[in-house]
Protein backbone atom coordinates (compact mmCIF):
# COMPACT_ATOMS: atom_id res chain seq x y z
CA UNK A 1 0.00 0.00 0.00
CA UNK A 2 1.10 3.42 -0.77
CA UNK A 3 -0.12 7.13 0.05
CA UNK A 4 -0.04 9.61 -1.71
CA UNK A 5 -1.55 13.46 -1.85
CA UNK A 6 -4.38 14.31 -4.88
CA UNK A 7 -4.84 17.64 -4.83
CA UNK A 8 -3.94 18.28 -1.08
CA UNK A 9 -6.04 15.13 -0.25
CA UNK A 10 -4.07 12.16 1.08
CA UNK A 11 -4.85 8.94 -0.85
CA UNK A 12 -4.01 5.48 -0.37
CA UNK A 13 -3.80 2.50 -3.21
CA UNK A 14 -3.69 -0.87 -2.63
CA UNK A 15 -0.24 -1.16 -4.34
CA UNK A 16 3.33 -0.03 -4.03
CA UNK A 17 3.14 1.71 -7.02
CA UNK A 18 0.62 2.82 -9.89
CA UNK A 19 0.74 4.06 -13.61
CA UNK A 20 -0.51 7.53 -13.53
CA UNK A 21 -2.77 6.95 -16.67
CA UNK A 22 -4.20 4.44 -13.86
CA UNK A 23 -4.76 6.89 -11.13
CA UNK A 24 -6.45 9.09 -13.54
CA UNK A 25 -8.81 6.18 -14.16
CA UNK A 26 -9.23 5.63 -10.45
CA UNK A 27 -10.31 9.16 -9.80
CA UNK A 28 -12.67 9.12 -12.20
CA UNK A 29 -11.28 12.21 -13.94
CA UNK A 30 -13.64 13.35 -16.47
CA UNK A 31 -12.85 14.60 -19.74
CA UNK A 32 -8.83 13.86 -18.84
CA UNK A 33 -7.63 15.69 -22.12
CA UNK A 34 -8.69 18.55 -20.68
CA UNK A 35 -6.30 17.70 -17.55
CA UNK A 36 -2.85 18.90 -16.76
CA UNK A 37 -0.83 17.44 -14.08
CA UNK A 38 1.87 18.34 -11.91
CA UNK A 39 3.81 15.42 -10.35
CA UNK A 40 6.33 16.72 -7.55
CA UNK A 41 5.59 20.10 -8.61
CA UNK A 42 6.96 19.22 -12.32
CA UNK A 43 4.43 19.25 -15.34
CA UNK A 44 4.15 15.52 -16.69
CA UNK A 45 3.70 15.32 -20.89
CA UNK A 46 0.35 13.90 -21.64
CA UNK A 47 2.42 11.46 -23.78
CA UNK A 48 3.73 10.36 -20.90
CA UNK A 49 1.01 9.89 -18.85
CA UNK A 50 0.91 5.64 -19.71
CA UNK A 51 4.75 5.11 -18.49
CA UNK A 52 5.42 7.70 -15.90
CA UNK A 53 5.07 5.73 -12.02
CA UNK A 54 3.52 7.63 -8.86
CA UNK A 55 4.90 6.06 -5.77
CA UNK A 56 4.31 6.41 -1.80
CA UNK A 57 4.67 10.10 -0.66
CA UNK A 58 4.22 11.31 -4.32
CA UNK A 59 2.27 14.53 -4.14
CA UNK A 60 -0.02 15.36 -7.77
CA UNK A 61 -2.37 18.34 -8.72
CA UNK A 62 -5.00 17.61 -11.27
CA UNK A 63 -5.16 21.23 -13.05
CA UNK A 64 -8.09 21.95 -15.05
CA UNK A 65 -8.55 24.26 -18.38
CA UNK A 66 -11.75 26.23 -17.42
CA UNK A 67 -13.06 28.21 -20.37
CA UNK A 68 -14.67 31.64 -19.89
CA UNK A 69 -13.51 35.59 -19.26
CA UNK A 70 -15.18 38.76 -19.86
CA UNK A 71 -17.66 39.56 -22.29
């Protein structure tokens, strides 16, 4: 088991280690192209979101686009 923080939430999964494309799927991100995240405060490639590995005490931010502004 490992634990890890989610946006400032502490999270725990059942192995020592996960693919992040995994934890996406396991947080039920919605629309995940639309998702940027920072792993250890570094931006991960999207490209590289199948091979990259989160492990105990890893700390990730899901950042969202959110469309809008003045009219």
């Amino acid at each position: 088991m490992s634990k890890i923080i989610v946006n400032g939430q502490e999270q725990t999964i059942d192995t020592t280690s996960i693919q992040l494309l995994d934890l996406i799927k396991l947080n039920d991100v919605q629309q995940p192209d639309m998702v940027s995240i920072q792993l250890n405060g570094e931006f991960v490639l999207r490209d590289r979101y199948e091979t990259t590995t989160i492990n105990d005490g890893d700390e990730l931010d899901f950042l969202y686009f959110m469309g809008g502004g003045q009219r």
